[in-house]
Protein backbone atom coordinates (compact mmCIF):
# COMPACT_ATOMS: atom_id res chain seq x y z
CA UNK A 1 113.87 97.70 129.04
CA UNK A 2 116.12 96.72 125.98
CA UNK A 3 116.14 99.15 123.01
CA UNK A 4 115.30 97.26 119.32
CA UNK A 5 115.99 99.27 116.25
CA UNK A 6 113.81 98.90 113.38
CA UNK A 7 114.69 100.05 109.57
CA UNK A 8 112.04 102.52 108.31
CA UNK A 9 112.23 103.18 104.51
CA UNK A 10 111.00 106.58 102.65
CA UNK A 11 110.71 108.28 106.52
CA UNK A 12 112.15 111.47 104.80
CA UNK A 13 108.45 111.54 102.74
CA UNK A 14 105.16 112.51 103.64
CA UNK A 15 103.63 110.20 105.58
CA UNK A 16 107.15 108.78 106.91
CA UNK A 17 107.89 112.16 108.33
CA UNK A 18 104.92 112.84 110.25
CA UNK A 19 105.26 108.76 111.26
CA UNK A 20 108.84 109.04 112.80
CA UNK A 21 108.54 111.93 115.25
CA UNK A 22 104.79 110.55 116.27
CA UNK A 23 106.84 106.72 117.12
CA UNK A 24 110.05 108.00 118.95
CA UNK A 25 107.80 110.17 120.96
CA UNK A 26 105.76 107.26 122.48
CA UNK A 27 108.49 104.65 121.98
CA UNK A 28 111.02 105.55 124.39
CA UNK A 29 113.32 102.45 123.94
CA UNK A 30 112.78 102.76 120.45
CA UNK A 31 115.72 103.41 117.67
CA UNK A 32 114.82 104.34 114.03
CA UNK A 33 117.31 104.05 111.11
CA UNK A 34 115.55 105.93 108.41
CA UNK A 35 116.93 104.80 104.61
CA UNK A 36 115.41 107.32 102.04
CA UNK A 37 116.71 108.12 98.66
CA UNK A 38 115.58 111.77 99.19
CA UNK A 39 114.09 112.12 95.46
CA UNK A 40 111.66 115.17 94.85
CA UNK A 41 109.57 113.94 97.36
CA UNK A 42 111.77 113.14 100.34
CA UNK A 43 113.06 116.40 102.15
CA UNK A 44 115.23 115.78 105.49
CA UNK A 45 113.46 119.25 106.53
CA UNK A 46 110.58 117.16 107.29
CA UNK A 47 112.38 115.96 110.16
CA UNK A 48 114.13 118.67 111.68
CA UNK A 49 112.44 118.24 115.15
CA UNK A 50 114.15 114.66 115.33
CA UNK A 51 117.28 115.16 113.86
CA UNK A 52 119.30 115.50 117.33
CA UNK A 53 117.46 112.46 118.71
CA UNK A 54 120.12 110.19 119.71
CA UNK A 55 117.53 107.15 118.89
CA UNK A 56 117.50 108.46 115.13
CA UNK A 57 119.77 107.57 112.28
CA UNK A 58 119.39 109.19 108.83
CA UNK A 59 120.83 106.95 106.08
CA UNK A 60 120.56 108.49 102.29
CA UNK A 61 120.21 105.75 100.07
CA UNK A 62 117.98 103.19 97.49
CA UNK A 63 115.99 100.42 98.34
CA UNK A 64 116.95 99.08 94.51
CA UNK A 65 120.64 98.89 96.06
CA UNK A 66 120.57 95.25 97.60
CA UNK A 67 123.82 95.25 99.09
CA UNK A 68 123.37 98.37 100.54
CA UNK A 69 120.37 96.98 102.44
CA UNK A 70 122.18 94.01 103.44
CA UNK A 71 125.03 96.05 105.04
CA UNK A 72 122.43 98.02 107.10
CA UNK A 73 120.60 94.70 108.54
CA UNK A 74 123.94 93.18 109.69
CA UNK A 75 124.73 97.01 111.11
CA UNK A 76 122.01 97.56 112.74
CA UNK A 77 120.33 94.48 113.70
CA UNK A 78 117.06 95.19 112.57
CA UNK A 79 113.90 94.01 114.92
CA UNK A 80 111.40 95.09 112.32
CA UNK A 81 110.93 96.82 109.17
CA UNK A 82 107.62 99.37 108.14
CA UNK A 83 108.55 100.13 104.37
CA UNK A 84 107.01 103.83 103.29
CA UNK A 85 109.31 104.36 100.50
CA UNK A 86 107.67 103.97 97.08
CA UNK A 87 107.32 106.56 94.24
CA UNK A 88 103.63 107.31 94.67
CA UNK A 89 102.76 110.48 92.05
CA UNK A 90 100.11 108.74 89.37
CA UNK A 91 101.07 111.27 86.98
CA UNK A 92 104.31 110.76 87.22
CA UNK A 93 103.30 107.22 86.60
CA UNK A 94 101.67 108.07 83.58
CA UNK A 95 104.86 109.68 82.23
CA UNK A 96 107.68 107.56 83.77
CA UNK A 97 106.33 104.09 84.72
CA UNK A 98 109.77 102.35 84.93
CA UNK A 99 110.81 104.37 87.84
CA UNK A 100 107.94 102.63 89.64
CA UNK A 101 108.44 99.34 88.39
CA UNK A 102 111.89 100.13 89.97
CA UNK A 103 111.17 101.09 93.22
CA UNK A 104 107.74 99.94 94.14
CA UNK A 105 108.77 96.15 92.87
CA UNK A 106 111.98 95.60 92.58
CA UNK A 107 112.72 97.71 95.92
CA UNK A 108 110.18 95.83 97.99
CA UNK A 109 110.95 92.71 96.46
CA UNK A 110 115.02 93.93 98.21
CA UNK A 111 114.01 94.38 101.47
CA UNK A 112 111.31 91.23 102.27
CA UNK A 113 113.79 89.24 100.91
CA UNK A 114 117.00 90.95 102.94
CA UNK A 115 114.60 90.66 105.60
CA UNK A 116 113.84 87.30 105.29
CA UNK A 117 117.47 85.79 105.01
CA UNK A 118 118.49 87.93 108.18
CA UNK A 119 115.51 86.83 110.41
CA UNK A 120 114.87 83.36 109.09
CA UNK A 121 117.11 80.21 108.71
CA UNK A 122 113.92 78.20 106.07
CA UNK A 123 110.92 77.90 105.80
CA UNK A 124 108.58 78.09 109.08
CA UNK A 125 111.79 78.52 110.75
CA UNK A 126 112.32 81.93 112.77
CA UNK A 127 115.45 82.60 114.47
CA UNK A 128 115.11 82.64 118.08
CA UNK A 129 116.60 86.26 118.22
CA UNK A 130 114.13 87.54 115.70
CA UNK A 131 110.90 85.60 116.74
CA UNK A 132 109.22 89.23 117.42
CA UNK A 133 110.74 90.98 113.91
CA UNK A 134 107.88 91.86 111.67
CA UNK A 135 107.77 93.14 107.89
CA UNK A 136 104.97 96.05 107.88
CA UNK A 137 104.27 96.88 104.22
CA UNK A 138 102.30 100.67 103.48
CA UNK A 139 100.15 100.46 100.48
CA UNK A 140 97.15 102.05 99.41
CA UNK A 141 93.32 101.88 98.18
CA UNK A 142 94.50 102.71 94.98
CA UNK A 143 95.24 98.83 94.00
CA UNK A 144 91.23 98.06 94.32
CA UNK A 145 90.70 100.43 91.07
CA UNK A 146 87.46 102.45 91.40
CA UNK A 147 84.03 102.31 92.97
CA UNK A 148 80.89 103.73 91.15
CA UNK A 149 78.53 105.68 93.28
CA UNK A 150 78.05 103.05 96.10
CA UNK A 151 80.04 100.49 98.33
CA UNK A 152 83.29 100.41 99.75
CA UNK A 153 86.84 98.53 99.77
CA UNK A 154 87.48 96.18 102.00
CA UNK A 155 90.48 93.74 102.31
CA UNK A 156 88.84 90.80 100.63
CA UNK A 157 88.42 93.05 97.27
CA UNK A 158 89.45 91.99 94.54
CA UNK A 159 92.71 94.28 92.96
CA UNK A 160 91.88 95.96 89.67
CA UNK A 161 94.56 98.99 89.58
CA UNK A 162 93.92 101.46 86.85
CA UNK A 163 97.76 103.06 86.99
CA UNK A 164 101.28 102.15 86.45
CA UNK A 165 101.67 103.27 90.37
CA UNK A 166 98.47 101.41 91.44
CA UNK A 167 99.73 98.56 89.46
CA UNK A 168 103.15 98.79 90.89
CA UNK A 169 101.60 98.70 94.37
CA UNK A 170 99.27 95.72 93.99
CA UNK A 171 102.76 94.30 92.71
CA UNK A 172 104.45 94.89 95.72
CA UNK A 173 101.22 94.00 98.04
CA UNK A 174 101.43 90.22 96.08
CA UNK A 175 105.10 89.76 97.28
CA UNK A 176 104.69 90.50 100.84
CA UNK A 177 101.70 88.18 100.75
CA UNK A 178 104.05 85.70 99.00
CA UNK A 179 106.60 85.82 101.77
CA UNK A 180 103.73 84.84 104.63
CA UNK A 181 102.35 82.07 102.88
CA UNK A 182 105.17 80.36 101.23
CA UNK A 183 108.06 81.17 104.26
CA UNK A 184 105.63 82.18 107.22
CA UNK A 185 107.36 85.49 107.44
CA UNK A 186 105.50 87.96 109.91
CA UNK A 187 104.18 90.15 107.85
CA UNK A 188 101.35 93.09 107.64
CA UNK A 189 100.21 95.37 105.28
CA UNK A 190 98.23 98.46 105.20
CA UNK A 191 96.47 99.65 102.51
CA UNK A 192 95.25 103.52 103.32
CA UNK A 193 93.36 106.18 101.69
CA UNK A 194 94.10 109.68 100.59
CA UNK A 195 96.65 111.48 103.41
CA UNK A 196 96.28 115.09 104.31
CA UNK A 197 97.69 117.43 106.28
CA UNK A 198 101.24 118.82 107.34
CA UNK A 199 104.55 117.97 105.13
CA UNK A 200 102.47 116.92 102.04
CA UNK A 201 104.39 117.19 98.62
CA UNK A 202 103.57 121.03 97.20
CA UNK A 203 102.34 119.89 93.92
CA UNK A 204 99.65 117.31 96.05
CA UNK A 205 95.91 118.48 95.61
CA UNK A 206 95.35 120.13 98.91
CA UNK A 207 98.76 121.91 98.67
CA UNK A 208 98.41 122.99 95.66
CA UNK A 209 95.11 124.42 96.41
CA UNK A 210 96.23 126.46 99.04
CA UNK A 211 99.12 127.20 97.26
CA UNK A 212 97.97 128.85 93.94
CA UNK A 213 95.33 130.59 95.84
CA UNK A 214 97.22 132.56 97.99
CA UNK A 215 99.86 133.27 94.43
CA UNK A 216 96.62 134.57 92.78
CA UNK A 217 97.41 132.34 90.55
CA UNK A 218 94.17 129.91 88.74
CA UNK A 219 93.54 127.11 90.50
CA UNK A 220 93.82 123.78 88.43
CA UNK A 221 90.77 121.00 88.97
CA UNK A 222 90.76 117.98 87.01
CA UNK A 223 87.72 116.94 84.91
CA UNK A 224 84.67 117.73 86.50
CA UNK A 225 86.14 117.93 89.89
CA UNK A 226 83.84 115.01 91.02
CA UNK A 227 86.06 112.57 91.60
CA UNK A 228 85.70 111.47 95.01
CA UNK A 229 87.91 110.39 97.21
CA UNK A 230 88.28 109.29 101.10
CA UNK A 231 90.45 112.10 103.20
CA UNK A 232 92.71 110.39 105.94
CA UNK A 233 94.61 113.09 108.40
CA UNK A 234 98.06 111.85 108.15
CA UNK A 235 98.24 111.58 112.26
CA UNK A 236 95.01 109.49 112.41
CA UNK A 237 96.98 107.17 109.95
CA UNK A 238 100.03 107.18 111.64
CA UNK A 239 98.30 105.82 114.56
CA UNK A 240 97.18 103.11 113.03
CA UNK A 241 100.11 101.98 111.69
CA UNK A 242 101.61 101.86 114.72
CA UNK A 243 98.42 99.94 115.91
CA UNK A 244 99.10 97.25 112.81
CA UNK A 245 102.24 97.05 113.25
CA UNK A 246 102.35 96.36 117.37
CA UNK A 247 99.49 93.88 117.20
CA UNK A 248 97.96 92.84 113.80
CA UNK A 249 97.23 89.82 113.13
CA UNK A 250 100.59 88.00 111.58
CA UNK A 251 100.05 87.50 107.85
CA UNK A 252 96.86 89.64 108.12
CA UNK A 253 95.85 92.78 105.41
CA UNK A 254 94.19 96.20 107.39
CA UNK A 255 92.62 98.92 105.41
CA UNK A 256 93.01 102.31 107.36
CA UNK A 257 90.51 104.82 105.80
CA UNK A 258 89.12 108.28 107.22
CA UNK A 259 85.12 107.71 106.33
CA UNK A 260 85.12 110.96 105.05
CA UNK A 261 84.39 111.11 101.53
CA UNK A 262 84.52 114.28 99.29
CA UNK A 263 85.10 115.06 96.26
CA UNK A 264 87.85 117.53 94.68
CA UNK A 265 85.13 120.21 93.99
CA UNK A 266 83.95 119.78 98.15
CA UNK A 267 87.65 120.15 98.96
CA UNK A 268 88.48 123.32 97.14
CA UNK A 269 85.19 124.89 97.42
CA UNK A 270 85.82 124.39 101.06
CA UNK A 271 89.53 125.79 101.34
CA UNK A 272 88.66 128.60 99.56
CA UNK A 273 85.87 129.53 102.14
CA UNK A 274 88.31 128.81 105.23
CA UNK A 275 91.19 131.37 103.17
CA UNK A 276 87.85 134.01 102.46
CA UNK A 277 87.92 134.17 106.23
CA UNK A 278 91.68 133.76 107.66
CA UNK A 279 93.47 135.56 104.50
CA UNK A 280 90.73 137.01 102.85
CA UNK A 281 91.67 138.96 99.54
CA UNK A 282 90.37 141.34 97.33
CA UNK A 283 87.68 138.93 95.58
CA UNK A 284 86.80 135.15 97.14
CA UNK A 285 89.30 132.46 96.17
CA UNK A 286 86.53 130.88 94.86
CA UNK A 287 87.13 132.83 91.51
CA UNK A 288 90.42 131.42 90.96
CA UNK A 289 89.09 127.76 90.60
CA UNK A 290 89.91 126.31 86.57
CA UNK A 291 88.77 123.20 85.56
CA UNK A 292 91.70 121.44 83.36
CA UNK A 293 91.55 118.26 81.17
CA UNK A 294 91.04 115.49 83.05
CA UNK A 295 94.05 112.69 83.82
CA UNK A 296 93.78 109.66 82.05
CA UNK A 297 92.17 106.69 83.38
CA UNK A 298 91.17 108.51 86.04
CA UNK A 299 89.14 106.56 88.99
CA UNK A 300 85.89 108.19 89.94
CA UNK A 301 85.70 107.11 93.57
CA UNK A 302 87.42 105.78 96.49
CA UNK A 303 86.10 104.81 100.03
CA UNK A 304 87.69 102.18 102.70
CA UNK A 305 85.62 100.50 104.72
CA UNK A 306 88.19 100.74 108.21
CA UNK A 307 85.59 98.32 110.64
CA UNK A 308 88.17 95.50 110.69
CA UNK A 309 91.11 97.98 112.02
CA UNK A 310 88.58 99.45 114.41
CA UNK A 311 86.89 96.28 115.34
CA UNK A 312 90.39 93.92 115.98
CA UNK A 313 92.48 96.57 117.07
CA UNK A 314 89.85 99.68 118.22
CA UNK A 315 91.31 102.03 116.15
CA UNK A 316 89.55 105.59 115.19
CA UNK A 317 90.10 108.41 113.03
CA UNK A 318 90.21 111.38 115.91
CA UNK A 319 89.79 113.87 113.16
CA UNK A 320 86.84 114.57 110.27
CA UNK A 321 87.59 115.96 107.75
CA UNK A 322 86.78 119.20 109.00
CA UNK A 323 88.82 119.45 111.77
CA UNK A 324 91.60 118.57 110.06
CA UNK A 325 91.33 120.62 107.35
CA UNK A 326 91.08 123.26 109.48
CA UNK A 327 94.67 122.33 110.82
CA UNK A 328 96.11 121.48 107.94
CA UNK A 329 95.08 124.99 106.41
CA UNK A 330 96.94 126.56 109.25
CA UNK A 331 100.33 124.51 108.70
CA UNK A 332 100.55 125.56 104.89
CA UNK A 333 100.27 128.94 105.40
CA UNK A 334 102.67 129.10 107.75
CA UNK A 335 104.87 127.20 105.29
CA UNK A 336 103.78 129.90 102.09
CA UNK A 337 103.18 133.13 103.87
CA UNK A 338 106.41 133.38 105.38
């Protein structure tokens, strides 16, 4: 069977990282060139257990750096693209929004386009080599805004993002739509909930939890701590990206969501009763929670409605939330006790 290589941008992140080793395991014939500009967020440690694979190529770089791209696609020959990186911290957003006007925009903008030129000779018109070579775009639920206390996204709602990230990425989302319906380009995209579980930035929610508690340190809650969000274990998304990407439909937006809404008070109330057990401490964790000013324009609640992705393609979330908490939990404090 011949080998295609694909380009996979921001694999040194989170979700990237737990994405690459999961693909080159069950893709045999399979070769990765990973492009990541390794900011805060990108960490080659993520992928140590792939680094000696001879079907994976790290390439430091930035997706802003057009020509850089362009030497890459006439390198490698590129059968496909899934494009990860993006800077994705809202409040970073809050306090540095050009950096995601940067990358989110101007980056994606640099690689549909590359793409485009490589695999296309006009309009409608697909070279013959590249008639399989598909654009995957990863977004998120963020670019819908915020729900009250009822319903759920789905792909036909309408954007309304609240943030300079969300806005970046509804940005982003309306180019690769561009590029199917004015060229025909095969392109997907994936807009997912909140991730969880093993190689997640430390100052993310669920790390950060785990984190302070174990330091002794207080443990910082926005607001209220009812915001509500829907959890998504990082493998069950990975799996159906891979799912989108092999066989969505060409042109076609799939929302990959873990139906398992909580909200930030559930989530720490409910790490600090799996650490009272497995690292218990002098007093319950539970003490340590702090409730902090809230961050502004904060959305209230988020929940995907995934029955498209499981109804096309039969995809399902093989973990609840907890299950994979429970796993998660375990992978951190391997990480921070040692």
């Amino acid at each position: 069977m011949k080998t295609s290589t694909i380009l996979i941008t921001g694999g040194a992140g989170f979700i990237g990282s737990n994405f690459i080793p999961y693909l080159l395991e069950n893709n045999k014939f399979l070769e990765i060139v990973n492009l990541d500009k390794l900011t805060y967020a990108g960490d080659v440690l993520n992928l140590e257990e792939v680094s000696s694979n001879s079907n994976y190529t790290f390439v430091q770089g930035d997706i802003c750096d057009r020509s850089l791209i362009e030497s890459l696609f006439k390198k490698y020959n590129f059968q496909g693209v899934i494009h990860f990186a993006a800077e994705s911290h809202v409040d970073n957003s809050i306090k540095n929004p050009g950096a995601f006007i940067d990358t989110n925009i101007t980056g994606t903008f640099n690689l549909v386009d590359v793409a485009k030129k490589y695999w296309m000779s006009g309009p409608n018109q697909v070279k013959a080599e590249f008639k399989e070579a598909r654009f995957h775009h990863i977004s998120t639920d963020e670019v819908y805004g915020t729900l009250g206390e009822t319903g759920l996204f789905t792909e036909e709602t309408p954007y309304a993002p609240n943030s300079p990230y969300s806005a970046s990425k509804a940005a982003s989302d309306f180019i690769i739509r561009s590029y199917f319906h004015t060229y025909g380009m095969n392109v997907v995209t994936t807009n997912c909930s909140n991730n969880y579980g093993p190689k997640q930035h430390d100052e993310k929610l669920i790390p950060t939890i785990i984190r302070k508690a174990i330091s002794g340190e207080n443990i910082p809650i926005y607001g209220d701590g009812k915001n509500i969000r829907d959890w998504l274990y990082v493998l069950d998304h990975c799996k159906g990206i891979e799912l989108v990407y092999k066989k969505g439909r060409i042109g076609e937006t799939y929302n990959i969501g873990g139906r398992n809404e909580r909200d930030n008070l559930h989530i720490v109330n409910a790490i600090c009763e799996i650490l009272d057990k497995v690292q218990p401490a002098t007093k319950s964790y539970k003490e340590q929670i702090t409730f902090v000013k809230d961050r502004p324009g904060h959305d209230f609640r988020y929940a995907i409605d995934a029955d498209k992705l499981e109804r096309e393609l039969g995809w399902k979330a093989d973990e609840n939330f907890e299950t994979g908490i429970k796993k998660t939990l375990a992978w951190y404090l391997k990480k921070y006790n040692t």
